[in-house]
ModelCIF file with pLDDT and N, C-alpha, C, O atoms, coordinates in Angstrom:
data_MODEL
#
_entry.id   MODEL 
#
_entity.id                         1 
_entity.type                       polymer 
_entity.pdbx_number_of_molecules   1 
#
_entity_poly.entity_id                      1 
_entity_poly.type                           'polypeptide(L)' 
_entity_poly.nstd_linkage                   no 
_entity_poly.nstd_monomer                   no 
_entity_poly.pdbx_seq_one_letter_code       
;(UNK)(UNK)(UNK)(UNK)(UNK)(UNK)(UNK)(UNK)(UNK)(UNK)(UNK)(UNK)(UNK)(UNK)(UNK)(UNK)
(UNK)(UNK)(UNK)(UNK)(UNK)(UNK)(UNK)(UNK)(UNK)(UNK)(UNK)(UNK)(UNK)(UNK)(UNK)(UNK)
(UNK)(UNK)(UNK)(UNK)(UNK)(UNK)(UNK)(UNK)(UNK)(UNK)(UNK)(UNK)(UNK)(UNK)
;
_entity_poly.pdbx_seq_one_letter_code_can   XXXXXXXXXXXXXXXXXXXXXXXXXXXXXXXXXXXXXXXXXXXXXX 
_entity_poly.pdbx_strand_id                 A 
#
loop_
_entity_poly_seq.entity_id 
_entity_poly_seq.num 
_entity_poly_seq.mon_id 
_entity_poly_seq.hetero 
1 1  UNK n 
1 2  UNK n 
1 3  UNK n 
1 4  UNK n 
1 5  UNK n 
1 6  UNK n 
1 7  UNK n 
1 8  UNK n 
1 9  UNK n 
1 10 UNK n 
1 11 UNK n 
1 12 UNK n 
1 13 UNK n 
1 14 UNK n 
1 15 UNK n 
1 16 UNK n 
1 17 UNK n 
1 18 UNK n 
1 19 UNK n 
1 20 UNK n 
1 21 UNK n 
1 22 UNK n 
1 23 UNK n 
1 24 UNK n 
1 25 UNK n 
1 26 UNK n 
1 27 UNK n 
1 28 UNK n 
1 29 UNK n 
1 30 UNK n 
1 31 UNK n 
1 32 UNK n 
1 33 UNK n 
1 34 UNK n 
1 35 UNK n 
1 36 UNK n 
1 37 UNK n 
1 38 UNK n 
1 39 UNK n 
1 40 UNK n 
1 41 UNK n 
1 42 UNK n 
1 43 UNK n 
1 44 UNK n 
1 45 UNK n 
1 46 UNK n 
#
_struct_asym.id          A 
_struct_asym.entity_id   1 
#
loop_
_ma_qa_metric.id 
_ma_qa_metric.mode 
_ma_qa_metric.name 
_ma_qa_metric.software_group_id 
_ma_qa_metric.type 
1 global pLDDT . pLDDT 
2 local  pLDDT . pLDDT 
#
_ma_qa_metric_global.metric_id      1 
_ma_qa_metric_global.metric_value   81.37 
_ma_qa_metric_global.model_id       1 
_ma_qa_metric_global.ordinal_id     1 
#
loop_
_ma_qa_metric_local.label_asym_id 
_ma_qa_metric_local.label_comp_id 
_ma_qa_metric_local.label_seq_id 
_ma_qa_metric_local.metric_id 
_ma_qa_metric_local.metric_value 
_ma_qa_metric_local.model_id 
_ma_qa_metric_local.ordinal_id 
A UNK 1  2 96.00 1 1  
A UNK 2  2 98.00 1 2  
A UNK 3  2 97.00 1 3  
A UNK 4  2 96.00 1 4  
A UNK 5  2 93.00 1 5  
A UNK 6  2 92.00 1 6  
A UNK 7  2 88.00 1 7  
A UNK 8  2 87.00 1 8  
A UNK 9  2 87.00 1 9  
A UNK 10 2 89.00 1 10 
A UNK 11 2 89.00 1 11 
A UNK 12 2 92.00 1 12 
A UNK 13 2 93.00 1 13 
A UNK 14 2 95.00 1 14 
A UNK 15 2 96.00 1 15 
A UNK 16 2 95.00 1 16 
A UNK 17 2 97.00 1 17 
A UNK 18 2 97.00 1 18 
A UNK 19 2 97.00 1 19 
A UNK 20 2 97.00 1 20 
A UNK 21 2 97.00 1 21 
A UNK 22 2 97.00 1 22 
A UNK 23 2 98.00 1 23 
A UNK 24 2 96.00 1 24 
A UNK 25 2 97.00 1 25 
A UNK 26 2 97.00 1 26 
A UNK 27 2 95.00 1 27 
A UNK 28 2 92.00 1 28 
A UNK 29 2 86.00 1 29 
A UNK 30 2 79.00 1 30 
A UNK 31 2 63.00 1 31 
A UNK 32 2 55.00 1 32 
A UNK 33 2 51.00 1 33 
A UNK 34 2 47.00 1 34 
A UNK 35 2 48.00 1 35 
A UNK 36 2 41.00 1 36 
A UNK 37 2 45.00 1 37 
A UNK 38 2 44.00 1 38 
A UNK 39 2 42.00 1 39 
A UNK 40 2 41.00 1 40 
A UNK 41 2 51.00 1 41 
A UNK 42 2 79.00 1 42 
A UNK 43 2 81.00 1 43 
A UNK 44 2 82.00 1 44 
A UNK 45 2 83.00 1 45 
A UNK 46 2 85.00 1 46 
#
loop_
_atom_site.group_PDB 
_atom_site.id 
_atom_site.type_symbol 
_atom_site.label_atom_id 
_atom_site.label_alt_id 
_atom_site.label_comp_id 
_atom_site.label_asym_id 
_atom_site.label_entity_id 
_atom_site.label_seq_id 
_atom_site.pdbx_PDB_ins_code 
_atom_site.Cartn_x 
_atom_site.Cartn_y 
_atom_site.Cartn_z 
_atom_site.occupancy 
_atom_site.B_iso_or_equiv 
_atom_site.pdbx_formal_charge 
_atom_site.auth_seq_id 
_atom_site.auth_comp_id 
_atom_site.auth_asym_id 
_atom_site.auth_atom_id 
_atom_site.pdbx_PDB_model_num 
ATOM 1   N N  . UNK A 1 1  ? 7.501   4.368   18.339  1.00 96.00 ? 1  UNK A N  1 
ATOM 2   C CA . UNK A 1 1  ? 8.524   3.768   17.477  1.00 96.00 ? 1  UNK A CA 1 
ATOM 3   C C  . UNK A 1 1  ? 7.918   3.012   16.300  1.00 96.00 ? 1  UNK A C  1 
ATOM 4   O O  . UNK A 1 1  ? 8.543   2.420   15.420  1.00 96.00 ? 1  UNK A O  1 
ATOM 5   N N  . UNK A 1 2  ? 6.834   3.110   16.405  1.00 98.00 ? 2  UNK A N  1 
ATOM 6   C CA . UNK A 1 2  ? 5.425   1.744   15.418  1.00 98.00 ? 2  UNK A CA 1 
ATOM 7   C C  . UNK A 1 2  ? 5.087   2.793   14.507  1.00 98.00 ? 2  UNK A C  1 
ATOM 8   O O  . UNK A 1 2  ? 4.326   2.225   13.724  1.00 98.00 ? 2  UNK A O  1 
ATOM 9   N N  . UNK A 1 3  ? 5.225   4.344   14.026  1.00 97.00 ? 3  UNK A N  1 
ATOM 10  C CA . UNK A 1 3  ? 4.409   5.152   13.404  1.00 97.00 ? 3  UNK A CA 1 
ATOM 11  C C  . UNK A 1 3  ? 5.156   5.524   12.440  1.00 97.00 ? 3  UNK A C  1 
ATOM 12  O O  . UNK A 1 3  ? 6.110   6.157   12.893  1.00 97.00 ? 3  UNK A O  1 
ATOM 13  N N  . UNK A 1 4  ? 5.179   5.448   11.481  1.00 96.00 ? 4  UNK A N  1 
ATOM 14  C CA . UNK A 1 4  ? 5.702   5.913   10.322  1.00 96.00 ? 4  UNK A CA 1 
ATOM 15  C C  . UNK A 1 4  ? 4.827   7.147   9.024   1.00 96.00 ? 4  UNK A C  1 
ATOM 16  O O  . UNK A 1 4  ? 3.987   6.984   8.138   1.00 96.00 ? 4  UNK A O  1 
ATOM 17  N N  . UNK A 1 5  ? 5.320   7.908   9.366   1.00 93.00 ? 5  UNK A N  1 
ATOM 18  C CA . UNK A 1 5  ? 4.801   9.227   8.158   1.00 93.00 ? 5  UNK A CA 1 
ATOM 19  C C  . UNK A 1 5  ? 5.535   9.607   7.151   1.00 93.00 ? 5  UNK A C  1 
ATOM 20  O O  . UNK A 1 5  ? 6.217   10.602  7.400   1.00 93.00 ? 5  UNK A O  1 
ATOM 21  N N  . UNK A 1 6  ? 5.694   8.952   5.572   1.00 92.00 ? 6  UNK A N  1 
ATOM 22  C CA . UNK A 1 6  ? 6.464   9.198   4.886   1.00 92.00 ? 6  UNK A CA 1 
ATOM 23  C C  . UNK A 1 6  ? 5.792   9.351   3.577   1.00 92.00 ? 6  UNK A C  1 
ATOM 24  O O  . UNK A 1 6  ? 4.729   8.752   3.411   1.00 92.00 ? 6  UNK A O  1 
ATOM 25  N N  . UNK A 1 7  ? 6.287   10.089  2.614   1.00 88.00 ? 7  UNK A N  1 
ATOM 26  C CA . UNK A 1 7  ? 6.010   11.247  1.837   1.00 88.00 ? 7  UNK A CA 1 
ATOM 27  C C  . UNK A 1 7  ? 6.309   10.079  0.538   1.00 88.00 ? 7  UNK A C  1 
ATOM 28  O O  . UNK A 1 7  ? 7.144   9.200   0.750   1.00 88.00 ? 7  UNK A O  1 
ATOM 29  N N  . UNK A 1 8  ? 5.773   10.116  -0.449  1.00 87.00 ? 8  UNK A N  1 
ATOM 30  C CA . UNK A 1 8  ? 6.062   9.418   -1.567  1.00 87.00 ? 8  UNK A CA 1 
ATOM 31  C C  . UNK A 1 8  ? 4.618   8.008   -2.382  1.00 87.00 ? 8  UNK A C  1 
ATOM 32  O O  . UNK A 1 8  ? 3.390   7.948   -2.431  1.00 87.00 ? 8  UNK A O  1 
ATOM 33  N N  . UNK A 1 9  ? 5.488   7.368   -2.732  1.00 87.00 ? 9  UNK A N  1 
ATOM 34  C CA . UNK A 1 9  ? 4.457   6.442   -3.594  1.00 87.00 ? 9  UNK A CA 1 
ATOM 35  C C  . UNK A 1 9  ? 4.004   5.609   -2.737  1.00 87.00 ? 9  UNK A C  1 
ATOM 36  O O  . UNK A 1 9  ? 4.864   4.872   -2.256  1.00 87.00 ? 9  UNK A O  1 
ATOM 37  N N  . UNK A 1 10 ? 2.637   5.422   -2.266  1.00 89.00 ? 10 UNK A N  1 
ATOM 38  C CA . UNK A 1 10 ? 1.684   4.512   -1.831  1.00 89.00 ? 10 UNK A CA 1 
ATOM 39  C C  . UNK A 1 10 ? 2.277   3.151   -2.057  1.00 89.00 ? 10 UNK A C  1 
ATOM 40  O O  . UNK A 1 10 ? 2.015   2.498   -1.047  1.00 89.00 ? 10 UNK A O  1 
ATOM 41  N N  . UNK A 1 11 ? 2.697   2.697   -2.586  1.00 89.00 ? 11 UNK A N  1 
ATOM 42  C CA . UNK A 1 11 ? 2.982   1.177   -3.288  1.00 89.00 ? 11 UNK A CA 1 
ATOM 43  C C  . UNK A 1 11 ? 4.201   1.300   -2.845  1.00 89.00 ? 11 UNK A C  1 
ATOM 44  O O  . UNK A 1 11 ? 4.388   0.470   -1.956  1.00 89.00 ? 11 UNK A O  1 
ATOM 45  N N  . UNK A 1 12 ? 4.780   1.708   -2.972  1.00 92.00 ? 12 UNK A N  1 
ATOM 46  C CA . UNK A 1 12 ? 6.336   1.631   -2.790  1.00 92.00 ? 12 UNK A CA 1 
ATOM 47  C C  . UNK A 1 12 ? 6.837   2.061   -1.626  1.00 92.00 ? 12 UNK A C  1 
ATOM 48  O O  . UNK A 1 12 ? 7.997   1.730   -1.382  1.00 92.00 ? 12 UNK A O  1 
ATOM 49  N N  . UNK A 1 13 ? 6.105   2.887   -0.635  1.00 93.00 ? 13 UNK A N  1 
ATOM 50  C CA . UNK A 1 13 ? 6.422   3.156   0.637   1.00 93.00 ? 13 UNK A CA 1 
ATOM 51  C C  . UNK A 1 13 ? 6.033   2.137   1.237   1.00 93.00 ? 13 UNK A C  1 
ATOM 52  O O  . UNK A 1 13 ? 6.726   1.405   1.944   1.00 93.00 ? 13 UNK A O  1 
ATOM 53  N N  . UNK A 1 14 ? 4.581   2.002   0.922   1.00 95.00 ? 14 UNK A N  1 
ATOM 54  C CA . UNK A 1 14 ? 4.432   0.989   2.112   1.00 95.00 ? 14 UNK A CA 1 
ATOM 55  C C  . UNK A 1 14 ? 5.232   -0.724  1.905   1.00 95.00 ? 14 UNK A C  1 
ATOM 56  O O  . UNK A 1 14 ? 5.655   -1.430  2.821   1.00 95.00 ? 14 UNK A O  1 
ATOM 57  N N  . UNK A 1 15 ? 5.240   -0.960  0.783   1.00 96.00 ? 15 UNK A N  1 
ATOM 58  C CA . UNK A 1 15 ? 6.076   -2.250  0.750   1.00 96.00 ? 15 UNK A CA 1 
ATOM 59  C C  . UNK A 1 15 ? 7.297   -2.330  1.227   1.00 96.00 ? 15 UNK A C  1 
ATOM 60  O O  . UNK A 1 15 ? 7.728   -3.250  1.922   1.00 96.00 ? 15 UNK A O  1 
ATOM 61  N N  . UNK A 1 16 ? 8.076   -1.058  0.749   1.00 95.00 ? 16 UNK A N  1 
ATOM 62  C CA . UNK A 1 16 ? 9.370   -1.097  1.434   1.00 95.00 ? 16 UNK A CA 1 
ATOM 63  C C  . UNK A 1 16 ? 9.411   -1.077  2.691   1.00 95.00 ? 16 UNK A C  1 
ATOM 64  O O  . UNK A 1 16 ? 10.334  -1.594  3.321   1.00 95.00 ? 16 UNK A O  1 
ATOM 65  N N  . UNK A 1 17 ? 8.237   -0.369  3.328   1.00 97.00 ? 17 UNK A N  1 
ATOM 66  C CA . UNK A 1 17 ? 8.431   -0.405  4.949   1.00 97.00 ? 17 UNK A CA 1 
ATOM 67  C C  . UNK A 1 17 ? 8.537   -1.836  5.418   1.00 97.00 ? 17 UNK A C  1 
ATOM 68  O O  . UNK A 1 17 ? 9.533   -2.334  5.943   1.00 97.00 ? 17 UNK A O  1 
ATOM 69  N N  . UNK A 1 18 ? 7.391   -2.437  5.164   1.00 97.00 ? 18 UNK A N  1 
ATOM 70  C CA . UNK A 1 18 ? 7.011   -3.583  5.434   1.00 97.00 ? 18 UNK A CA 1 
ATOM 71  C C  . UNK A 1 18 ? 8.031   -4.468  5.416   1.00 97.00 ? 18 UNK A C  1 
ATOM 72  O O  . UNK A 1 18 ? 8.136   -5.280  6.335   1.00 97.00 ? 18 UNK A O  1 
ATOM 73  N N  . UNK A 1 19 ? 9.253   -4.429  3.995   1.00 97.00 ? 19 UNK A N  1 
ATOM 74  C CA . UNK A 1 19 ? 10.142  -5.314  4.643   1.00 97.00 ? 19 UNK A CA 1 
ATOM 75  C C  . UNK A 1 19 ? 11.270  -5.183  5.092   1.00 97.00 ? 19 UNK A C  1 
ATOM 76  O O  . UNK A 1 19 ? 11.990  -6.182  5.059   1.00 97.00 ? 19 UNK A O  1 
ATOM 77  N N  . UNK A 1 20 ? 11.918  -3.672  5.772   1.00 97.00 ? 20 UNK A N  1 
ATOM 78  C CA . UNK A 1 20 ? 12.663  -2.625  6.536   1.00 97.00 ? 20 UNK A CA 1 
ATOM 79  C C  . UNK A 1 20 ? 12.215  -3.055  8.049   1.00 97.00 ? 20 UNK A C  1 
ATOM 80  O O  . UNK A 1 20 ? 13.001  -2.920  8.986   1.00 97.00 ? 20 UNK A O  1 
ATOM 81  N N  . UNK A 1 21 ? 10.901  -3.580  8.222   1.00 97.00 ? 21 UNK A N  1 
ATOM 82  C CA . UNK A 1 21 ? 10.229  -3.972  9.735   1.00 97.00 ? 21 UNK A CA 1 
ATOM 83  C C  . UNK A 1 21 ? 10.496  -4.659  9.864   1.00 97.00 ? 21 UNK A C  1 
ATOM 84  O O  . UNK A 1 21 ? 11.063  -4.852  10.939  1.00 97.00 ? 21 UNK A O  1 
ATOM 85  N N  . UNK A 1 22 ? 10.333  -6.017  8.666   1.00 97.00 ? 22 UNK A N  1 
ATOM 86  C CA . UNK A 1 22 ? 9.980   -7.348  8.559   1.00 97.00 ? 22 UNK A CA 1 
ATOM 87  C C  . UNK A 1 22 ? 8.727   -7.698  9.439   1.00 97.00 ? 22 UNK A C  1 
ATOM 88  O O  . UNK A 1 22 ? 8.708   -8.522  10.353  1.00 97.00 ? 22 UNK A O  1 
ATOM 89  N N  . UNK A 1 23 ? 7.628   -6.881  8.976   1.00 98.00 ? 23 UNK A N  1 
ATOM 90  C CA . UNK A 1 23 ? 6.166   -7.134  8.915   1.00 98.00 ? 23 UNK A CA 1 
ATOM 91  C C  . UNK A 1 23 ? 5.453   -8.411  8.209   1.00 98.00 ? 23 UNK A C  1 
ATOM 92  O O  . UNK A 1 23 ? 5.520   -8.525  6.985   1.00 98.00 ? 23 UNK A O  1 
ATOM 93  N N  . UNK A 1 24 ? 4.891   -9.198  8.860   1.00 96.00 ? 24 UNK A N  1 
ATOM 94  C CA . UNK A 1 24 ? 4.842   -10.410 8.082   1.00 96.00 ? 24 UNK A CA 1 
ATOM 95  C C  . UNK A 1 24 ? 2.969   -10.300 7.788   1.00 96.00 ? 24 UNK A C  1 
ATOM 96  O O  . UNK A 1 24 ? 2.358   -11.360 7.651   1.00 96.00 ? 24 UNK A O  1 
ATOM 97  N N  . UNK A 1 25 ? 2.338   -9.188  7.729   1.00 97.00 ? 25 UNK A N  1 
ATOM 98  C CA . UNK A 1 25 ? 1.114   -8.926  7.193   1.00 97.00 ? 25 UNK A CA 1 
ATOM 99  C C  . UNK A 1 25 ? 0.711   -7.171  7.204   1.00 97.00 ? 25 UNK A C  1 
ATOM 100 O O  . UNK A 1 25 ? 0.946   -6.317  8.059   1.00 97.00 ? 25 UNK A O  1 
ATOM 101 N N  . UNK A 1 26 ? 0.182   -7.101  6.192   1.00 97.00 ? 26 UNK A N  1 
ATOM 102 C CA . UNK A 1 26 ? -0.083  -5.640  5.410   1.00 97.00 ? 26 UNK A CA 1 
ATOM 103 C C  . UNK A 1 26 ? -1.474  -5.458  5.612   1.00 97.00 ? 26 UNK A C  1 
ATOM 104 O O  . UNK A 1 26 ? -2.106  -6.440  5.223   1.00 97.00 ? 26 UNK A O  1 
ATOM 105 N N  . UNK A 1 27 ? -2.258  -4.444  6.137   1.00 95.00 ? 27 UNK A N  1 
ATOM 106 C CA . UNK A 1 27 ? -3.497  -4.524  6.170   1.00 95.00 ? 27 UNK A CA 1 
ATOM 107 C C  . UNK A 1 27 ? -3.760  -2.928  5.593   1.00 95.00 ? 27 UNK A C  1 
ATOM 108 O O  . UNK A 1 27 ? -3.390  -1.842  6.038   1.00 95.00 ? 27 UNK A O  1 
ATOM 109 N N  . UNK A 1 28 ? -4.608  -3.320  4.340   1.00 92.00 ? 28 UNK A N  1 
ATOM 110 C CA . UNK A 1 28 ? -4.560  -1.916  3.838   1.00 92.00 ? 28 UNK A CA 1 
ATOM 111 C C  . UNK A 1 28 ? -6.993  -2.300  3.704   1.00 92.00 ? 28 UNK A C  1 
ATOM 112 O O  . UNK A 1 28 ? -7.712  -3.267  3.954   1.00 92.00 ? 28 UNK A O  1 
ATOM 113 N N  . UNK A 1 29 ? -7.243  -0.833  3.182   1.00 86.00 ? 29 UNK A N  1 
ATOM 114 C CA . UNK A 1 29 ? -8.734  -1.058  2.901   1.00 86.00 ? 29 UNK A CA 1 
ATOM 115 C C  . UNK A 1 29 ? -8.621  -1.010  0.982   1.00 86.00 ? 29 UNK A C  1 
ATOM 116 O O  . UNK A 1 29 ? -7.645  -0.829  0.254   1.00 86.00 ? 29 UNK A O  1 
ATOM 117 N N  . UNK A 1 30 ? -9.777  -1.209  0.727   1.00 79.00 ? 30 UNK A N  1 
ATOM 118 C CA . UNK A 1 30 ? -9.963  -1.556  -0.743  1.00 79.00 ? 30 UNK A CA 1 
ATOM 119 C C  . UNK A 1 30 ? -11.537 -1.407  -0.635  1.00 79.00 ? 30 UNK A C  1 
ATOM 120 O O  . UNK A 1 30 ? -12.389 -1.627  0.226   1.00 79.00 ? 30 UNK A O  1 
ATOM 121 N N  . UNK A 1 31 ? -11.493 -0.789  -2.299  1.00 63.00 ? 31 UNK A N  1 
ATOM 122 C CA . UNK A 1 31 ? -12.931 -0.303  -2.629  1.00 63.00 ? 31 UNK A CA 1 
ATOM 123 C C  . UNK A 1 31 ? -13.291 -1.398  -4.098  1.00 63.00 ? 31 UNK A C  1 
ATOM 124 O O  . UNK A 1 31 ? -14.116 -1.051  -4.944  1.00 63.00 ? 31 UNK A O  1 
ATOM 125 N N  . UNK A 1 32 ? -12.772 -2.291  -4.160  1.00 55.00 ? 32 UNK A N  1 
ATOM 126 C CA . UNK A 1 32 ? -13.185 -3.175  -5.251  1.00 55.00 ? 32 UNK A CA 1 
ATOM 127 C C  . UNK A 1 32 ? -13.621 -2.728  -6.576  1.00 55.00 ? 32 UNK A C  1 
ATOM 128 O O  . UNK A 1 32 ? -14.364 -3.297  -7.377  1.00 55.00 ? 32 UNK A O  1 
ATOM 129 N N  . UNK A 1 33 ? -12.930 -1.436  -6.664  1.00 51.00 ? 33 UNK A N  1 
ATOM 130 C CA . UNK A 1 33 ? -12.932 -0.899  -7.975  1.00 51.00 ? 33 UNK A CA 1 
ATOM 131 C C  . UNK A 1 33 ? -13.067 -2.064  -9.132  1.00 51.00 ? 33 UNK A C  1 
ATOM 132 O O  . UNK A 1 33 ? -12.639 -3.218  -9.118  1.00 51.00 ? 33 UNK A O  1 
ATOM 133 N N  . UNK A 1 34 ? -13.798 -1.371  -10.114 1.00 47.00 ? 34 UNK A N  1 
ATOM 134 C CA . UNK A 1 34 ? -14.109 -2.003  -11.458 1.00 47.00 ? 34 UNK A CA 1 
ATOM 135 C C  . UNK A 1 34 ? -13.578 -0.806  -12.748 1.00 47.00 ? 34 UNK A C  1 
ATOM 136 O O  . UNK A 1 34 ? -13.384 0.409   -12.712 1.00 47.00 ? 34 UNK A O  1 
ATOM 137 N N  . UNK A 1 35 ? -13.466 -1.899  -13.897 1.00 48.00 ? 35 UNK A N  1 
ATOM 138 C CA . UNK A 1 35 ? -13.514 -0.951  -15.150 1.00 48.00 ? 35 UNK A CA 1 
ATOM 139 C C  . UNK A 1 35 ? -12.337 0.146   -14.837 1.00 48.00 ? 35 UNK A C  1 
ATOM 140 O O  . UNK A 1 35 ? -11.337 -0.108  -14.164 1.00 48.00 ? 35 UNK A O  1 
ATOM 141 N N  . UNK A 1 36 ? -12.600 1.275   -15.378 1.00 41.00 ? 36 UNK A N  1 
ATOM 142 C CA . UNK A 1 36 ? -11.118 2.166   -15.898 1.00 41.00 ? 36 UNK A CA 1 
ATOM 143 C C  . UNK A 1 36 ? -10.707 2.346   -14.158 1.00 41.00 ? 36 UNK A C  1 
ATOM 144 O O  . UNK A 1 36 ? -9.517  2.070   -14.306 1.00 41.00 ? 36 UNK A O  1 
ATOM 145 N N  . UNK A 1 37 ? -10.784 2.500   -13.260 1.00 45.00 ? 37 UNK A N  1 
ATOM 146 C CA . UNK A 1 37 ? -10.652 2.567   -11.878 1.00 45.00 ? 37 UNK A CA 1 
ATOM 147 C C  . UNK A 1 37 ? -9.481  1.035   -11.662 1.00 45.00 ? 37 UNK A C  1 
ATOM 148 O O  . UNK A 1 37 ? -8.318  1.029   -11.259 1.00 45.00 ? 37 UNK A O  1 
ATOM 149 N N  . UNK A 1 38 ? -10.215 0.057   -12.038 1.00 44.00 ? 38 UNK A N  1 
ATOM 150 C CA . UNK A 1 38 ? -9.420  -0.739  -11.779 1.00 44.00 ? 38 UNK A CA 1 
ATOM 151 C C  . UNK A 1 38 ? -8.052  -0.770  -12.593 1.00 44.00 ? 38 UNK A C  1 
ATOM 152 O O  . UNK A 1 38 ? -6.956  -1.008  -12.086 1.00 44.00 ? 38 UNK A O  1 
ATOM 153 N N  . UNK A 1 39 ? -8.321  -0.454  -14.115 1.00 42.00 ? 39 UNK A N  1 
ATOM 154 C CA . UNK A 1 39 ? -7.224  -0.532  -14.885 1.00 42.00 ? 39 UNK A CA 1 
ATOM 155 C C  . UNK A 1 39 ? -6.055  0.687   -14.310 1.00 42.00 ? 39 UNK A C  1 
ATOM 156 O O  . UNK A 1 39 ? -4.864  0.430   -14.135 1.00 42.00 ? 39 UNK A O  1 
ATOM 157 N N  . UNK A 1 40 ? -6.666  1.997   -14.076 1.00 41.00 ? 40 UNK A N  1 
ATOM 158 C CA . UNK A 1 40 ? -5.702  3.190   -13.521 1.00 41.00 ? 40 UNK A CA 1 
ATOM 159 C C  . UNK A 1 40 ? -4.943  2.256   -11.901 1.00 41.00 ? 40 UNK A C  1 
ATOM 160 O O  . UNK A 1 40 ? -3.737  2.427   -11.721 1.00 41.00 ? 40 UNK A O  1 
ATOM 161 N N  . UNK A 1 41 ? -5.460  1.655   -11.215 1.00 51.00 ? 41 UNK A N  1 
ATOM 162 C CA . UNK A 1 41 ? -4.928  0.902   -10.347 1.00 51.00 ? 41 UNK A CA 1 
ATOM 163 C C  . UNK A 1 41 ? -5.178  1.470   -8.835  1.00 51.00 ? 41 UNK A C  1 
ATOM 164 O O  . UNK A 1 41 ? -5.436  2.667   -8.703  1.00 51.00 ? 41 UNK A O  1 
ATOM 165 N N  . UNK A 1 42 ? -5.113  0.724   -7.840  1.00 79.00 ? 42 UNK A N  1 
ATOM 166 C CA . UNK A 1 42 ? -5.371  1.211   -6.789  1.00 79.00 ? 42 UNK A CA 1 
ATOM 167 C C  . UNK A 1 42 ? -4.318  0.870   -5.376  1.00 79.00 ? 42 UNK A C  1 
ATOM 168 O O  . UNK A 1 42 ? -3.485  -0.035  -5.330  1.00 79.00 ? 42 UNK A O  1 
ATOM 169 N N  . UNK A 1 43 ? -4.518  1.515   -4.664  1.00 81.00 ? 43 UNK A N  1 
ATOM 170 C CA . UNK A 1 43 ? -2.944  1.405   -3.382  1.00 81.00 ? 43 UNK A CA 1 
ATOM 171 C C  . UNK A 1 43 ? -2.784  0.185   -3.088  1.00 81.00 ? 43 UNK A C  1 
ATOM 172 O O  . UNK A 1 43 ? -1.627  -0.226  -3.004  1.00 81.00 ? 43 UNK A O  1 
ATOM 173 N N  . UNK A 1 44 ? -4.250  -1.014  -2.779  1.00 82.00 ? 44 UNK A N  1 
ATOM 174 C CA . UNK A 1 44 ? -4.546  -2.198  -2.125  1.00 82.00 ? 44 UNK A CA 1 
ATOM 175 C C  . UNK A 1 44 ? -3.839  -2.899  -3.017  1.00 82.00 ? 44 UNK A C  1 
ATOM 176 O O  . UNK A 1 44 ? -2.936  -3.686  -2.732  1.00 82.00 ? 44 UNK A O  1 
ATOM 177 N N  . UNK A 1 45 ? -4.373  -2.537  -4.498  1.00 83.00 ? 45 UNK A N  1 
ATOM 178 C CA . UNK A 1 45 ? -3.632  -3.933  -5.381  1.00 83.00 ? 45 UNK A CA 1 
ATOM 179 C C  . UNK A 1 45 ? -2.418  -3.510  -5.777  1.00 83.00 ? 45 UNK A C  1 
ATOM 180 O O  . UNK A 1 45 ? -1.737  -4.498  -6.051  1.00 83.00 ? 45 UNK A O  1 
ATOM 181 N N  . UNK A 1 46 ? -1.868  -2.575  -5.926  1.00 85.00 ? 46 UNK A N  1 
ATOM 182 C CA . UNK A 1 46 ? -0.690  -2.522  -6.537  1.00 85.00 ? 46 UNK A CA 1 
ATOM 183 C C  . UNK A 1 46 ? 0.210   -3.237  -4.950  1.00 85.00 ? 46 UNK A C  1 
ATOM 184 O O  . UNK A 1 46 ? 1.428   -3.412  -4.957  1.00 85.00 ? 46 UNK A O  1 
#
């Protein structure tokens, strides 16, 4: 009932899940992108 597989925007799926659960912490990984990487944006920070 905890597994969710859904199709769409990284940023926007998972936030919406999160407060559809009412998950009170998000644990995603991050590569500490720099420079044009950081500016194009990444799943962790958006």
């Amino acid at each position: 009932a905890n597994r969710w597989l859904i199709w769409g925007a990284p940023k926007q799926e998972i936030t919406q899940l999160a407060g559809q659960i009412n998950a009170d912490m998000i644990v995603v990984g991050s590569h500490g992108r720099h420079g044009l990487a950081l500016l194009l944006g990444s799943t962790a920070n958006a």
